[in-house]
Protein backbone atom coordinates (compact mmCIF):
# COMPACT_ATOMS: atom_id res chain seq x y z
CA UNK A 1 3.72 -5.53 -30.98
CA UNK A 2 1.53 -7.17 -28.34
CA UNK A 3 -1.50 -4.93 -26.99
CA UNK A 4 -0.74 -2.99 -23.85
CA UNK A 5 -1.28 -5.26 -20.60
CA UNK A 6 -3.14 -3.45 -18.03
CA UNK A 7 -3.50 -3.68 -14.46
CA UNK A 8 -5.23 -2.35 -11.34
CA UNK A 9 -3.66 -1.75 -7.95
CA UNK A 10 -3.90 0.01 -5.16
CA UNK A 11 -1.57 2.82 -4.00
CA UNK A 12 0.85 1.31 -1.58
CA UNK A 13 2.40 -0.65 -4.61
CA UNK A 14 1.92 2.17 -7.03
CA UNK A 15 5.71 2.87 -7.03
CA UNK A 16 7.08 -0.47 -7.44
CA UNK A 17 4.96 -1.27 -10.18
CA UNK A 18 5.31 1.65 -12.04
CA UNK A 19 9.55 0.76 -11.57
CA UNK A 20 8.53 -2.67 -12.78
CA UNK A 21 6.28 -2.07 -15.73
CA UNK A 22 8.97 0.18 -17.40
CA UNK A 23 11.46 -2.71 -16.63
CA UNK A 24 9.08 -5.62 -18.21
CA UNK A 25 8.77 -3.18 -21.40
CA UNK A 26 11.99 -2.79 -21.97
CA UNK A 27 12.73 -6.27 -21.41
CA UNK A 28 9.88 -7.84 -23.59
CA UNK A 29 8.66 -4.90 -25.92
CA UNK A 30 5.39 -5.18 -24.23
CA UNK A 31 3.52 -2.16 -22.64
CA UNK A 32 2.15 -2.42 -19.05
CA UNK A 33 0.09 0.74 -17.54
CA UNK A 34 -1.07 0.03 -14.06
CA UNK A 35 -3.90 2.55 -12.74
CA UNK A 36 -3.50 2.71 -8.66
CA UNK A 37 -5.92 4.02 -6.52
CA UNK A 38 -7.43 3.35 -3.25
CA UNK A 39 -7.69 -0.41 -2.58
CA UNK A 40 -11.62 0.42 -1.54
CA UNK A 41 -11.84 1.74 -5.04
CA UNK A 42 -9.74 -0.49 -6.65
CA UNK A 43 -11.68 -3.60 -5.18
CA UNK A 44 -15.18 -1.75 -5.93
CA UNK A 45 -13.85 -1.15 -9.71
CA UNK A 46 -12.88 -5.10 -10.15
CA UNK A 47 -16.40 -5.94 -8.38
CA UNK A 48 -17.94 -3.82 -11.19
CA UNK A 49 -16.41 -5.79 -13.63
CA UNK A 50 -13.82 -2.97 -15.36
CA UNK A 51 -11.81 -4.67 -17.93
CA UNK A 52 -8.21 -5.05 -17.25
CA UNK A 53 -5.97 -8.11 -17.09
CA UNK A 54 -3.61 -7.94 -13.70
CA UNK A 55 -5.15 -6.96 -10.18
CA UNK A 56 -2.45 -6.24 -7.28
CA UNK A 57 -4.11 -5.69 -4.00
CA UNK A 58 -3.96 -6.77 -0.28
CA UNK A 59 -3.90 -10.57 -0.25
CA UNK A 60 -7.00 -10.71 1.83
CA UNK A 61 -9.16 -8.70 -0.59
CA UNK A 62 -7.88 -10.68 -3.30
CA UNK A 63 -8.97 -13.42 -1.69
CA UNK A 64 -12.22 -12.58 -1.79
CA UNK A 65 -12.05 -11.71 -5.41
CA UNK A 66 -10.77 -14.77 -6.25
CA UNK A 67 -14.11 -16.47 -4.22
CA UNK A 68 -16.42 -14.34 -5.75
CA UNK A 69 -14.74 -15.06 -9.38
CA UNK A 70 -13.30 -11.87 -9.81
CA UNK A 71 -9.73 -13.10 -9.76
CA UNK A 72 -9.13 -16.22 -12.11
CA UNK A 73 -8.63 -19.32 -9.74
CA UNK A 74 -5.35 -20.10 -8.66
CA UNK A 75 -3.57 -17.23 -10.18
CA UNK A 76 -2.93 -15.36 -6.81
CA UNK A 77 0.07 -15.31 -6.28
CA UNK A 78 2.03 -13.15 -3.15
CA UNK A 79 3.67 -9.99 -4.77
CA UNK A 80 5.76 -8.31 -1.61
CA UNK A 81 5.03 -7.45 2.23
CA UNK A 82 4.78 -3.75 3.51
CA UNK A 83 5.32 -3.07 7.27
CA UNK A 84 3.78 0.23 8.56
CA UNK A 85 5.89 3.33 8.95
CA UNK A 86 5.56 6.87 11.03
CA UNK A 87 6.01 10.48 9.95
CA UNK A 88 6.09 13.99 11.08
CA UNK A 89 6.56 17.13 9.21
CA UNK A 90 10.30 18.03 8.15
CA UNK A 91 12.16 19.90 11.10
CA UNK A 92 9.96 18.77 13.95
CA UNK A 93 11.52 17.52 16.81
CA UNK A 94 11.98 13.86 16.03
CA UNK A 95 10.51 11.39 18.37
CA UNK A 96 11.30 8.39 19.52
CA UNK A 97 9.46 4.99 18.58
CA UNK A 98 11.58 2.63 20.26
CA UNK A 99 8.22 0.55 22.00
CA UNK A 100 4.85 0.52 22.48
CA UNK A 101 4.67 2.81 25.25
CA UNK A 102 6.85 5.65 23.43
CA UNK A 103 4.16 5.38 19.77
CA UNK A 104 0.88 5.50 22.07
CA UNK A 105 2.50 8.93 24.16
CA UNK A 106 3.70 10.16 20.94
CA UNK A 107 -0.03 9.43 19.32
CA UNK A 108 -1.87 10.72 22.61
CA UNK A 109 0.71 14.03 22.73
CA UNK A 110 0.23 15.17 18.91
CA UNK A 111 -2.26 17.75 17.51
CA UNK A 112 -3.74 15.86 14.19
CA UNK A 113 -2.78 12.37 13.48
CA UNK A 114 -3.30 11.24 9.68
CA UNK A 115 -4.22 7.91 8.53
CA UNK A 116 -5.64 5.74 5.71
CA UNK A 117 -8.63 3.97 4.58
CA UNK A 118 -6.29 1.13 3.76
CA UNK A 119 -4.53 -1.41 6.16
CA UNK A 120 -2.18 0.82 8.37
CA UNK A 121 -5.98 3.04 9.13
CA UNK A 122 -7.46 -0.15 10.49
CA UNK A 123 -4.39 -1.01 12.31
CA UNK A 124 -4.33 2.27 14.39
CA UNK A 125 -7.85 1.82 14.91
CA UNK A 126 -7.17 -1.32 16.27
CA UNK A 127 -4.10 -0.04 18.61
CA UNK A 128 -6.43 3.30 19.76
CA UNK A 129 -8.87 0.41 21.03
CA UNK A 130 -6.91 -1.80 22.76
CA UNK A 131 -4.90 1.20 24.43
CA UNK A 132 -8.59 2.56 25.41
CA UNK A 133 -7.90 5.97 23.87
CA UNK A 134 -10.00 5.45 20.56
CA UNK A 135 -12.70 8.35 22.63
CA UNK A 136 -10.46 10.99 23.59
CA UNK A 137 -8.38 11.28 20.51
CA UNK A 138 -11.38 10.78 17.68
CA UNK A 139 -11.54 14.53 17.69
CA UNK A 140 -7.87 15.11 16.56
CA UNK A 141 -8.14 12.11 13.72
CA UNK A 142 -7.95 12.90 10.16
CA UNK A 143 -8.30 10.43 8.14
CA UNK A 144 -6.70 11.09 4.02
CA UNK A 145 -9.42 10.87 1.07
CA UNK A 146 -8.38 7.76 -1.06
CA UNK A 147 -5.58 7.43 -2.82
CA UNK A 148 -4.14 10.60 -1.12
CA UNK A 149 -0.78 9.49 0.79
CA UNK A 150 -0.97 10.59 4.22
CA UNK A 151 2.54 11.98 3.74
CA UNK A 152 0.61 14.37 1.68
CA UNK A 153 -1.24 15.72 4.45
CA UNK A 154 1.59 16.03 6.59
CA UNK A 155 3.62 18.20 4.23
CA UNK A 156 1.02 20.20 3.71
CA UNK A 157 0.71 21.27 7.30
CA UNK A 158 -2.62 19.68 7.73
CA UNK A 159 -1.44 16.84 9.86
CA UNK A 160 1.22 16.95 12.61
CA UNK A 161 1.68 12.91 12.76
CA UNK A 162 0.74 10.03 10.19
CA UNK A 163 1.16 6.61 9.71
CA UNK A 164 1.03 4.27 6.52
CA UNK A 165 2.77 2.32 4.64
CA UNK A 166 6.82 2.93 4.64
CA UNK A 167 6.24 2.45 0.78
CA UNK A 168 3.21 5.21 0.35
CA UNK A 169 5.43 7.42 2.72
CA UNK A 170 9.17 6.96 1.36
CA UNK A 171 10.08 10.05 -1.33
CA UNK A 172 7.38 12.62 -0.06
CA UNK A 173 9.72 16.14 0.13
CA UNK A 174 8.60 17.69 3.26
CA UNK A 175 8.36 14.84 5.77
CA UNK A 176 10.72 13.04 8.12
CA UNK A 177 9.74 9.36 8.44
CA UNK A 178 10.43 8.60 12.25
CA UNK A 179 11.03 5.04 11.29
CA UNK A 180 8.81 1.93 11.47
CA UNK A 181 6.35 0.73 13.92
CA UNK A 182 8.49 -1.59 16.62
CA UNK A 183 7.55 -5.17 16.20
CA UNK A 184 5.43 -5.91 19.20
CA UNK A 185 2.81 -3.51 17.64
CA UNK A 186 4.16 -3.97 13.87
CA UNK A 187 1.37 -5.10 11.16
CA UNK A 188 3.03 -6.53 8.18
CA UNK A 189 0.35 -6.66 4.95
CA UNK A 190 0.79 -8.87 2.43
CA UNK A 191 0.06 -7.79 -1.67
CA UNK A 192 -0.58 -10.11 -4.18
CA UNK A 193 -1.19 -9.86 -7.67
CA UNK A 194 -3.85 -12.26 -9.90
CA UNK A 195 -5.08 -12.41 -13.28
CA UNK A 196 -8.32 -10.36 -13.26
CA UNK A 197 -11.73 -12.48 -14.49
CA UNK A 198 -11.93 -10.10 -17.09
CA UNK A 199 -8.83 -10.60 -18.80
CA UNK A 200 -8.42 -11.37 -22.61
CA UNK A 201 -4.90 -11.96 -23.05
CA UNK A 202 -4.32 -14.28 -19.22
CA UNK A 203 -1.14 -16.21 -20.66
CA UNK A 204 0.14 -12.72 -21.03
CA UNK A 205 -0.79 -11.81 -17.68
CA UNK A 206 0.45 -14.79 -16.28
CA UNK A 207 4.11 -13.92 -17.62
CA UNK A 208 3.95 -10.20 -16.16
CA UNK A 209 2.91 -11.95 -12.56
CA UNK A 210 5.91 -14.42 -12.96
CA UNK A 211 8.29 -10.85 -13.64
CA UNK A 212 6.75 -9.60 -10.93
CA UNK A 213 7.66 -12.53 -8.59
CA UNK A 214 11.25 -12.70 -9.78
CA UNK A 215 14.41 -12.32 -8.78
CA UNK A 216 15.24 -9.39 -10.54
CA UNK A 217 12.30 -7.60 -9.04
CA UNK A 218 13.30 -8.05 -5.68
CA UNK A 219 15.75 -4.87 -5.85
CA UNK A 220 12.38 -2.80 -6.58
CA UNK A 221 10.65 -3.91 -3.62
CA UNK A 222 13.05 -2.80 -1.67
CA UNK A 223 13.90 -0.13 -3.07
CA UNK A 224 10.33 1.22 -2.31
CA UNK A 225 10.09 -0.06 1.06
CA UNK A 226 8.68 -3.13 0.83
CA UNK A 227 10.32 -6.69 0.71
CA UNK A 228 9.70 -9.51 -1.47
CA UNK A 229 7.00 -11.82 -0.20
């Protein structure tokens, strides 16, 4: 049997890949474990030069991975597209988030609001400054450690509102997702997946990032909340 391919990701495709690896396996006989963490992490890891052969992160950071010679050149390829989602605690009364106006009085009007260090956290950083609020509700922020979903936080009680992800929020027990951000203040991320610099087995990569790409895993994109890029 061919060594175990190995990969690095970050959280928001943890799901999806881990659906996908098990499906390439029993398809080709070939192993695939995928460690996800953090995308800060994740990128800081592939910077340090940790040995794996597939990275899947946000298309930007890859990127810069790829320009730095961390990714191999011209194996980037775009993996699927994540829209941001927002949740409340199970039983609360559900909100509307119809528009703009109805997410920033919803934001303003809760007690904690949870986000992440990844994308969706520097999105609602962005929207706090542009509304002009980013002052008066920095005191009721709470941001999740890496690799923590904020769902997490919200079904624990420690959070009263969170946004992320729809795929790093979909299956938590104890949360209600309200539904996704409306499209006039929608962010849609893009993740891609490369051959890392320090791979030893790259045609084998290569095939795993061509499954991944596939028709066949479209159905586990969306299953997971995400759509195929």
């Amino acid at each position: 049997m061919t060594d175990r391919i190995n990969g690095v990701s970050s959280m928001a495709t943890r799901q999806i890949l881990a659906d996908l690896a098990g499906s390439y396996e029993e398809r080709t006989g070939i192993p695939v474990a995928i460690s996800s963490m953090g995308g800060v992490e994740a990128a800081r890891r592939i910077r340090a030069g940790e040995v794996t052969d597939v990275v899947v992160l946000a298309s930007n950071v890859m990127e810069q991975l790829e320009s730095e010679g961390h990714v191999v050149p011209g194996s980037r390829a775009a993996f699927a597209r994540s829209g941001i989602a927002v949740a409340a605690p199970s039983g609360a009364p559900r909100a509307g988030i119809d528009d703009e106006e109805a997410v920033r009085s919803l934001i303003l009007s809760a007690g904690k609001v949870c986000y992440s260090t990844g994308p969706s956290g520097d999105h609602l950083m962005r929207l706090l400054n542009r509304w002009g609020v980013a002052g008066s509700v920095s005191q009721r922020l709470l941001q999740a450690p890496p690799g923590v979903p904020v769902g997490i936080m919200i079904a624990r009680g420690e959070a009263d509102l969170g946004l992320q992800q729809m795929s790093e929020l979909l299956h938590i027990p104890g949360i209600e997702i309200l539904g996704p951000l409306p499209p006039e203040i929608q962010a849609v991320t893009v993740f891609a997946a490369g051959i890392s610099g320090t791979s030893s087995r790259p045609e084998e990569a290569w095939a795993l990032i061509d499954f991944l790409n596939s028709a066949e895993a479209e159905a586990a994109k969306c299953r997971h909340g995400m759509e195929p890029a």
